[in-house]
C-alpha atoms as a PDB file:
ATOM      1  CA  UNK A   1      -8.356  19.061  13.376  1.00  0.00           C
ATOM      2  CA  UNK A   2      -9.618  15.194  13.650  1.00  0.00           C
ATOM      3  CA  UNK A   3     -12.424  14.822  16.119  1.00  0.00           C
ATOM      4  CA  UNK A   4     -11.626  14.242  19.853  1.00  0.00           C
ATOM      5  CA  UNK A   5     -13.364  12.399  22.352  1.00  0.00           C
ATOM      6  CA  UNK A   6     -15.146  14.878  22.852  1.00  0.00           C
ATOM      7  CA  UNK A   7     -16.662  16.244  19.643  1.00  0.00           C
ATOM      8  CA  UNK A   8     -20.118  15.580  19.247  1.00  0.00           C
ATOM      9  CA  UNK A   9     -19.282  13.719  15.568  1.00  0.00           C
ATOM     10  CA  UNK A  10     -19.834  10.257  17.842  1.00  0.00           C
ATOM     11  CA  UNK A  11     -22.945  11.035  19.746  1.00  0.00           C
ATOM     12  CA  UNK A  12     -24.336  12.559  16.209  1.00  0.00           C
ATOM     13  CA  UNK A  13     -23.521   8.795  14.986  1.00  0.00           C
ATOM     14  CA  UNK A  14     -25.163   7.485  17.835  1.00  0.00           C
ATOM     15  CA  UNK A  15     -28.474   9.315  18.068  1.00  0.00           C
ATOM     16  CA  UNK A  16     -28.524   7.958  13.754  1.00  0.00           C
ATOM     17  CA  UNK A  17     -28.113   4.597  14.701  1.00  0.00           C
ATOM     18  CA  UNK A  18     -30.640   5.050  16.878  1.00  0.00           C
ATOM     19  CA  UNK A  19     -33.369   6.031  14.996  1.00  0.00           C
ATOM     20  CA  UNK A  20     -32.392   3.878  12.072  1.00  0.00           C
ATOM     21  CA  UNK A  21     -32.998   1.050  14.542  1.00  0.00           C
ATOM     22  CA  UNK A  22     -36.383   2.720  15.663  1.00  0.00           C
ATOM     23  CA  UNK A  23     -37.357   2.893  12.142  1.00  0.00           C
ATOM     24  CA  UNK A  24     -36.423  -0.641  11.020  1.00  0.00           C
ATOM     25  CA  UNK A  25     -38.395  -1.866  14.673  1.00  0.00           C
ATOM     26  CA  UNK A  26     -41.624  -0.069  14.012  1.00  0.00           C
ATOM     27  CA  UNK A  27     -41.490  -0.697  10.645  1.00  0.00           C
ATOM     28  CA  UNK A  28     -41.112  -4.632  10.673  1.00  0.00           C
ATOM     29  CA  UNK A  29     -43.938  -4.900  13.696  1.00  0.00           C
ATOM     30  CA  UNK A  30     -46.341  -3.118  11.274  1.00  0.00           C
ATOM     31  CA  UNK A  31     -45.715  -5.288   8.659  1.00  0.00           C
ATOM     32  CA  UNK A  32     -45.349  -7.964  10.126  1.00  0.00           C
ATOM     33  CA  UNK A  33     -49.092  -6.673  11.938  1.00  0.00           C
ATOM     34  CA  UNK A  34     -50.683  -5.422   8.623  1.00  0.00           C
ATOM     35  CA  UNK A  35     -48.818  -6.867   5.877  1.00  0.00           C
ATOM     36  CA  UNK A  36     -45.979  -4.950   3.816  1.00  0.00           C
ATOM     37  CA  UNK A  37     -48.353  -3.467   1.196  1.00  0.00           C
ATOM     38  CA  UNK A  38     -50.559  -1.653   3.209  1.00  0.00           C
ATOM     39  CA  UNK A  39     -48.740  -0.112   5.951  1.00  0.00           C
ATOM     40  CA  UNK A  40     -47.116   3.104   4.397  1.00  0.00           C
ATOM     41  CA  UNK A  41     -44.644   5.373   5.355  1.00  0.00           C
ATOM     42  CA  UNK A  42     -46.364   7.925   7.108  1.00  0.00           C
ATOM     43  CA  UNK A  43     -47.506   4.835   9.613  1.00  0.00           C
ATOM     44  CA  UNK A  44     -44.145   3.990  10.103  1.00  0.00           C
ATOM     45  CA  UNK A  45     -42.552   7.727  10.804  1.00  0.00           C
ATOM     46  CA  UNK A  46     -45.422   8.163  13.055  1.00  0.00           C
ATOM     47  CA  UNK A  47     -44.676   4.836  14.988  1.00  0.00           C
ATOM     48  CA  UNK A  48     -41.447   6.290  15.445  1.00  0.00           C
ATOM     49  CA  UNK A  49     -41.975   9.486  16.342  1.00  0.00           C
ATOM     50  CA  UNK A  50     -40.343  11.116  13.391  1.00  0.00           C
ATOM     51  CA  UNK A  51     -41.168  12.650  10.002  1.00  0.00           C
ATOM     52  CA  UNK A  52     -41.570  11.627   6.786  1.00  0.00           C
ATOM     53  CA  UNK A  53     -39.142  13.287   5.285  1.00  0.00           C
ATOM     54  CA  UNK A  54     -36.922  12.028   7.960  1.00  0.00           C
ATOM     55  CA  UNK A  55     -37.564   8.121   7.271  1.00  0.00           C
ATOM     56  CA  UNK A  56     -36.885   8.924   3.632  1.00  0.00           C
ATOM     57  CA  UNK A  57     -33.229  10.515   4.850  1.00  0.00           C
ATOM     58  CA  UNK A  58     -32.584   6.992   5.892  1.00  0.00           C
ATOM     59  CA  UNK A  59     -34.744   4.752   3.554  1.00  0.00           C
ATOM     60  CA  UNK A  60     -35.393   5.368   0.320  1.00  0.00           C
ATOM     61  CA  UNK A  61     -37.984   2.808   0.518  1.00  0.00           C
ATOM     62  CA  UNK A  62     -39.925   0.086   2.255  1.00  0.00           C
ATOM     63  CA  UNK A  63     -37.642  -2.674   0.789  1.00  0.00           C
ATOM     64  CA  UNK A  64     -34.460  -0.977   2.004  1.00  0.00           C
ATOM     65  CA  UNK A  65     -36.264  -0.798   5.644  1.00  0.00           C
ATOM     66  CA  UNK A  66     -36.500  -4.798   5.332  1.00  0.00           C
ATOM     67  CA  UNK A  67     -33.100  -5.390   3.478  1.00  0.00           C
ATOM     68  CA  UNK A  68     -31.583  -3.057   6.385  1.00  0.00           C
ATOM     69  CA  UNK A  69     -33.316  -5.783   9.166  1.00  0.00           C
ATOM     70  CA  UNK A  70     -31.926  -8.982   6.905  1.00  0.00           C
ATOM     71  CA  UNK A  71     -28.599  -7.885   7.347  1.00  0.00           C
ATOM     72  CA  UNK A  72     -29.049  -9.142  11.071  1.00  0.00           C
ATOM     73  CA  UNK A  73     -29.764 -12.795   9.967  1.00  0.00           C
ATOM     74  CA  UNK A  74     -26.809 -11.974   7.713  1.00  0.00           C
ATOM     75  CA  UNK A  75     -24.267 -11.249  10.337  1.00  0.00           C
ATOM     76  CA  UNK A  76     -25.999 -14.262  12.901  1.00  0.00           C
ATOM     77  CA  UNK A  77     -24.947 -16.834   9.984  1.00  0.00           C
ATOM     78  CA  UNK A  78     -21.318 -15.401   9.242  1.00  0.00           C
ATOM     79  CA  UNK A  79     -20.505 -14.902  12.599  1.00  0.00           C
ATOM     80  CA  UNK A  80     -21.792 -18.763  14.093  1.00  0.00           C
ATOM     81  CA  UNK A  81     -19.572 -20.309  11.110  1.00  0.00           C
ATOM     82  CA  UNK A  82     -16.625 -18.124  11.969  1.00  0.00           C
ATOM     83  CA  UNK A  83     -17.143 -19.461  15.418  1.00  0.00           C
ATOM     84  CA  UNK A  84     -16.871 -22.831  14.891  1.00  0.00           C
ATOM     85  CA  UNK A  85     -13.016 -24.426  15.010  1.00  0.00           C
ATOM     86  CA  UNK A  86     -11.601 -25.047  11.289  1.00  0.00           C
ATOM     87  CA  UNK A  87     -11.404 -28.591  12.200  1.00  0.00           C
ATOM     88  CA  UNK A  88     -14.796 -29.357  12.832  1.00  0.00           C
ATOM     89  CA  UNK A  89     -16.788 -31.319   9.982  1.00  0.00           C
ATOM     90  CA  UNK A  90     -18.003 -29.422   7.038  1.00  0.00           C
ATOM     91  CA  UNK A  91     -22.034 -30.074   8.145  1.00  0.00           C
ATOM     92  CA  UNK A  92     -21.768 -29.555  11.420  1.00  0.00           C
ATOM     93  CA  UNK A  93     -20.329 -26.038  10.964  1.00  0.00           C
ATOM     94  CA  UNK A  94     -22.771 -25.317   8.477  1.00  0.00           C
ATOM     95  CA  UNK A  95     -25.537 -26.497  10.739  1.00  0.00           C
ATOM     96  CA  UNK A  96     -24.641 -24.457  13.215  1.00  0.00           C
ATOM     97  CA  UNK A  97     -24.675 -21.243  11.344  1.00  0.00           C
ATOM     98  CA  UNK A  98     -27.662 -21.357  10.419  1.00  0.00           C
ATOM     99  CA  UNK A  99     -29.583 -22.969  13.692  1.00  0.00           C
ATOM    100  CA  UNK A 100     -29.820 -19.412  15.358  1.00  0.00           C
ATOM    101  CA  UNK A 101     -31.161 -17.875  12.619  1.00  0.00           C
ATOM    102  CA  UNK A 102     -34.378 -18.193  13.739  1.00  0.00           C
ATOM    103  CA  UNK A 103     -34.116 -17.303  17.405  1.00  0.00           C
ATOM    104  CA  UNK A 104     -32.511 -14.248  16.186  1.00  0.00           C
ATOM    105  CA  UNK A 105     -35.628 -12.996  14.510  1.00  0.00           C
ATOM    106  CA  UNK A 106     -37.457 -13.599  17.767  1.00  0.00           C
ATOM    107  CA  UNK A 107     -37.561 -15.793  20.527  1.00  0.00           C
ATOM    108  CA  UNK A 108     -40.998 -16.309  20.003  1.00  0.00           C
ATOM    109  CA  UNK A 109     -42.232 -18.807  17.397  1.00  0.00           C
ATOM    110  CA  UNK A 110     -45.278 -17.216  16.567  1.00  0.00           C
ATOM    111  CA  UNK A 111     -43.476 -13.971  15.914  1.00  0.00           C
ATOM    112  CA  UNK A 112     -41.021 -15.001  14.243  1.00  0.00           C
ATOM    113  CA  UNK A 113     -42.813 -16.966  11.389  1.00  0.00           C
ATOM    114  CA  UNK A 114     -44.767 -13.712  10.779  1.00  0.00           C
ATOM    115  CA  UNK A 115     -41.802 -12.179   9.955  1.00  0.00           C
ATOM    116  CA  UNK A 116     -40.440 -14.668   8.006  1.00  0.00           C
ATOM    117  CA  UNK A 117     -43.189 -15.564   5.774  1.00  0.00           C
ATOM    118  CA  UNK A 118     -43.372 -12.160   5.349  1.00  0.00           C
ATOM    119  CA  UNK A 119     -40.160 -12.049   3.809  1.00  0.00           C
ATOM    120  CA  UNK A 120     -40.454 -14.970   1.835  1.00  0.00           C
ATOM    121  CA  UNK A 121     -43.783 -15.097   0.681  1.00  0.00           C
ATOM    122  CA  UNK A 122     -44.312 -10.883   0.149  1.00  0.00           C
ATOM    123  CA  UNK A 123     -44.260 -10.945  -3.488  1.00  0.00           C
ATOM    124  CA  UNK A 124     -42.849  -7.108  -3.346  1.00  0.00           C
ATOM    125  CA  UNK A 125     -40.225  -8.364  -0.970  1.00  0.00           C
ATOM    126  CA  UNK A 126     -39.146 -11.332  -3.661  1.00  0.00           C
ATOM    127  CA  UNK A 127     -36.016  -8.781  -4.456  1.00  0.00           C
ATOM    128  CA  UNK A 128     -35.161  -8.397  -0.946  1.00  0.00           C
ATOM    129  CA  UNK A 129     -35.002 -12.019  -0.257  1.00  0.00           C
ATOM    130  CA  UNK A 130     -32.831 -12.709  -2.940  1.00  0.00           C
ATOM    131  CA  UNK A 131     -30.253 -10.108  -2.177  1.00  0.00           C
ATOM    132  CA  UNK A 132     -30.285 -11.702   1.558  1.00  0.00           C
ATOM    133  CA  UNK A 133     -29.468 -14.923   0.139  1.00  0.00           C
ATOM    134  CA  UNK A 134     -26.764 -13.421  -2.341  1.00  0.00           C
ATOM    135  CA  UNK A 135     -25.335 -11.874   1.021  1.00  0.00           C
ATOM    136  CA  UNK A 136     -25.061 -15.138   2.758  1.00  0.00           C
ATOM    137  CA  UNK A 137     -23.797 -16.565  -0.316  1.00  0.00           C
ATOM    138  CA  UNK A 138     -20.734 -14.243   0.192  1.00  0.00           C
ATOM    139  CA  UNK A 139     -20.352 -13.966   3.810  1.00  0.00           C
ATOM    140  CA  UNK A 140     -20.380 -17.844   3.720  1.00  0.00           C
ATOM    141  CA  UNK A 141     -18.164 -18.640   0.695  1.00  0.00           C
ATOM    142  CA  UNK A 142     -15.395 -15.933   2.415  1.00  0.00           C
ATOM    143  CA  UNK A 143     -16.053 -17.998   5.550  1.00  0.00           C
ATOM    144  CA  UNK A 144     -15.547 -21.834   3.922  1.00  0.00           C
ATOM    145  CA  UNK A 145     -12.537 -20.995   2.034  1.00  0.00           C
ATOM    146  CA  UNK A 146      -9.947 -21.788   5.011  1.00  0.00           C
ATOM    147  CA  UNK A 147     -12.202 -24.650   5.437  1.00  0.00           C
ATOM    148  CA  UNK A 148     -11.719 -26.327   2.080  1.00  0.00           C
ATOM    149  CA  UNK A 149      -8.756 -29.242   1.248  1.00  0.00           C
ATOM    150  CA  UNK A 150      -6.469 -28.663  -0.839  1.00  0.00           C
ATOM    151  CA  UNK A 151      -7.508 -28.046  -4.661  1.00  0.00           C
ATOM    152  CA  UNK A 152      -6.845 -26.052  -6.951  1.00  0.00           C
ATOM    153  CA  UNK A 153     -10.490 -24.253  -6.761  1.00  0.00           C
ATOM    154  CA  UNK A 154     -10.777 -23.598  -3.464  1.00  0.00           C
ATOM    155  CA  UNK A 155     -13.353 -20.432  -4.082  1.00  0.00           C
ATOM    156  CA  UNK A 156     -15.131 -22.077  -6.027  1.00  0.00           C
ATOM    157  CA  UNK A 157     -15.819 -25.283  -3.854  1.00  0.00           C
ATOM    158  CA  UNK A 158     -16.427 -23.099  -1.493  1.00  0.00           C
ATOM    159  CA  UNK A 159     -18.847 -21.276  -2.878  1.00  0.00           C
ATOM    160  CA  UNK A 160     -20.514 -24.288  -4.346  1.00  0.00           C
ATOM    161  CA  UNK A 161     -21.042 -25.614  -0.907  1.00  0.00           C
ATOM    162  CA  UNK A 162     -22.131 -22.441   0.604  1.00  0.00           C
ATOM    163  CA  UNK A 163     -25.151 -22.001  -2.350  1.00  0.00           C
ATOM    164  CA  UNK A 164     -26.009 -25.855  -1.429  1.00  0.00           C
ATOM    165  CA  UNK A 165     -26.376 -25.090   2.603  1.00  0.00           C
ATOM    166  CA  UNK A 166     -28.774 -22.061   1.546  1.00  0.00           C
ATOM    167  CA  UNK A 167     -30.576 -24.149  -0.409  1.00  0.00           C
ATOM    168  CA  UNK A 168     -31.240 -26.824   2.303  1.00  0.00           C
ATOM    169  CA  UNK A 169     -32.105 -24.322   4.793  1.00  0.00           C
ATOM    170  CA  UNK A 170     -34.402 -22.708   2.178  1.00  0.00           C
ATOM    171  CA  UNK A 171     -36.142 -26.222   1.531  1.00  0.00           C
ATOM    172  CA  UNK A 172     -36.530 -26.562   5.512  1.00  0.00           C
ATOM    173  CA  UNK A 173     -37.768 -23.162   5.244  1.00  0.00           C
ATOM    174  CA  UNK A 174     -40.324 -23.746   2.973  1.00  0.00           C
ATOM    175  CA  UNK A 175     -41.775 -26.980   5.182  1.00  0.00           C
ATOM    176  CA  UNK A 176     -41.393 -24.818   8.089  1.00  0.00           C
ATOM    177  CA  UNK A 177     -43.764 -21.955   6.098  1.00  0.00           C
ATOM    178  CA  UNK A 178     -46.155 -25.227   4.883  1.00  0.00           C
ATOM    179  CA  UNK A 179     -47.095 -26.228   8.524  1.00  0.00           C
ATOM    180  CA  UNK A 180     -47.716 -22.591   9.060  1.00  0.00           C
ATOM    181  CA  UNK A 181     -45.196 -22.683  12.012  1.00  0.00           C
ATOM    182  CA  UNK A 182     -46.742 -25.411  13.889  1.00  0.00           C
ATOM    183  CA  UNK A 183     -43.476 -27.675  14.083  1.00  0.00           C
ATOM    184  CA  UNK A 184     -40.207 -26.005  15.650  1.00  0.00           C
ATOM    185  CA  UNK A 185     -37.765 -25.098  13.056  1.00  0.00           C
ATOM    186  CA  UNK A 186     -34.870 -26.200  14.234  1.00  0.00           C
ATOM    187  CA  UNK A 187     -35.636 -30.371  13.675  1.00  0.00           C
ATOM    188  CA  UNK A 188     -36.511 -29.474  10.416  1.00  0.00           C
ATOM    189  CA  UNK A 189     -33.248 -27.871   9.557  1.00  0.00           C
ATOM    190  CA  UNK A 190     -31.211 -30.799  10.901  1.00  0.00           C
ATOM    191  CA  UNK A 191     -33.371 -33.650   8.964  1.00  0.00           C
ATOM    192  CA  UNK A 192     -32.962 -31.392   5.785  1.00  0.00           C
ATOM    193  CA  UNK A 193     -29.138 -31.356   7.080  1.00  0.00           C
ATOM    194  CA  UNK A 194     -29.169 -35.167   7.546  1.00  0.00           C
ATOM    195  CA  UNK A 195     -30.580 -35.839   4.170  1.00  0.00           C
ATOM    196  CA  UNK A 196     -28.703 -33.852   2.290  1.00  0.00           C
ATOM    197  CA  UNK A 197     -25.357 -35.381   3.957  1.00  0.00           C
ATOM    198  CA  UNK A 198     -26.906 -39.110   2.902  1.00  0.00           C
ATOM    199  CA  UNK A 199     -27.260 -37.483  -0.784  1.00  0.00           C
ATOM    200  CA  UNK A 200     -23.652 -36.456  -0.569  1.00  0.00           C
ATOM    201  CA  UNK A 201     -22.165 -39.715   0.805  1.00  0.00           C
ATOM    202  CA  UNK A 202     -24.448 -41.437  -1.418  1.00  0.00           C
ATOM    203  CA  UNK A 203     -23.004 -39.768  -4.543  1.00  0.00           C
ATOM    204  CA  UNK A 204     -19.453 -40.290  -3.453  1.00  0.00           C
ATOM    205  CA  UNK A 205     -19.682 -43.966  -2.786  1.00  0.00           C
ATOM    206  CA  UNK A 206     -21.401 -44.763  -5.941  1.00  0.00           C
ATOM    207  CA  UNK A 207     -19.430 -44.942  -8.790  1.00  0.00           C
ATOM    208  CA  UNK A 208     -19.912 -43.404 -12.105  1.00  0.00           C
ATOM    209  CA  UNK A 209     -21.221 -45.671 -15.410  1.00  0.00           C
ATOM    210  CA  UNK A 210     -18.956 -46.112 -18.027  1.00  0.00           C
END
């Protein structure tokens, strides 16, 4: 018989989600507190009020605790581009997936360059930040695709553009991480934005050498 309404299969779900959530919280305030390599499990399943062997029934590991959080920032960026009309200009749209990155991770500046660097600079993590950028890779190309003009390689301009928006919000990353998170984020992303445009228009309005 399929569950009902009333079977207990969807509060079972529920009280899972829950505690995966409570496990990726705690877990990212430690590390983000301490540093990834020395907070350790049993910290974590304590700060959560569960077991060990319970955190392990959800994560394997550590990284799949952080890869689990990413997935957030994932869904912020594919969900801002889907949001913006078809018509609107290619760098715009990208801009504005990736401006609330960010402010997703936290309101707070402070807090949320701890967790980033963390990410980025953890040299255990280094996996884990790759795969995140792989996933935004994806999520993006899927999402430029309806976007593109007419060609006969429309997935692949697509996903040519989407590797070249991660890799200007990686580069404004990366001055954001230099000042140590003194400057606000968000003008560095759109001068990064801005100058790669002017590379782009640059490119197309000079001509090639015979």
């Amino acid at each position: 018989m399929p569950p009902t309404d009333a079977s207990p299969l969807p509060l079972r779900q529920a009280k899972k989600d829950r505690t995966a959530a409570l496990l990726i919280r705690e877990a990212m305030r430690l590390f983000a507190a301490k540093g990834y390599d020395v907070t350790s499990v049993d910290e974590i399943a304590a700060a959560a009020l569960v077991s060990r062997r319970t955190l392990f029934r959800y994560f394997p590991t550590k990284a799949e605790i952080v890869l689990a959080w990413t997935r957030g920032m994932t869904h912020v960026v594919a969900t801002s581009l889907d949001a913006c009309p078809l018509d609107m200009p290619l760098e715009e749209a990208l801009l504005r997936a990736f401006v609330p990155v960010i402010p997703h991770v936290s309101p707070h500046r402070k807090d949320a360059y701890a967790l980033i660097f963390l990410i980025e600079r953890t040299p255990a993590l280094r996996s884990v930040s790759l795969q995140k950028y792989s996933e935004w890779e994806n999520n993006l190309a899927r999402s430029l695709e309806p976007r593109m003009p007419p060609s006969e390689t429309p997935t692949f301009a697509a996903r040519l553009i989407a590797r070249t928006a991660i890799a200007t919000f990686r580069t404004a990353l990366d001055e954001w991480i230099r000042s140590r998170g003194r400057a606000a984020f968000e003008p560095l992303l759109r001068h990064a934005f801005d100058l790669q445009c002017h590379v782009w228009r640059a490119a197309q309005a000079t001509p090639p050498e015979s």
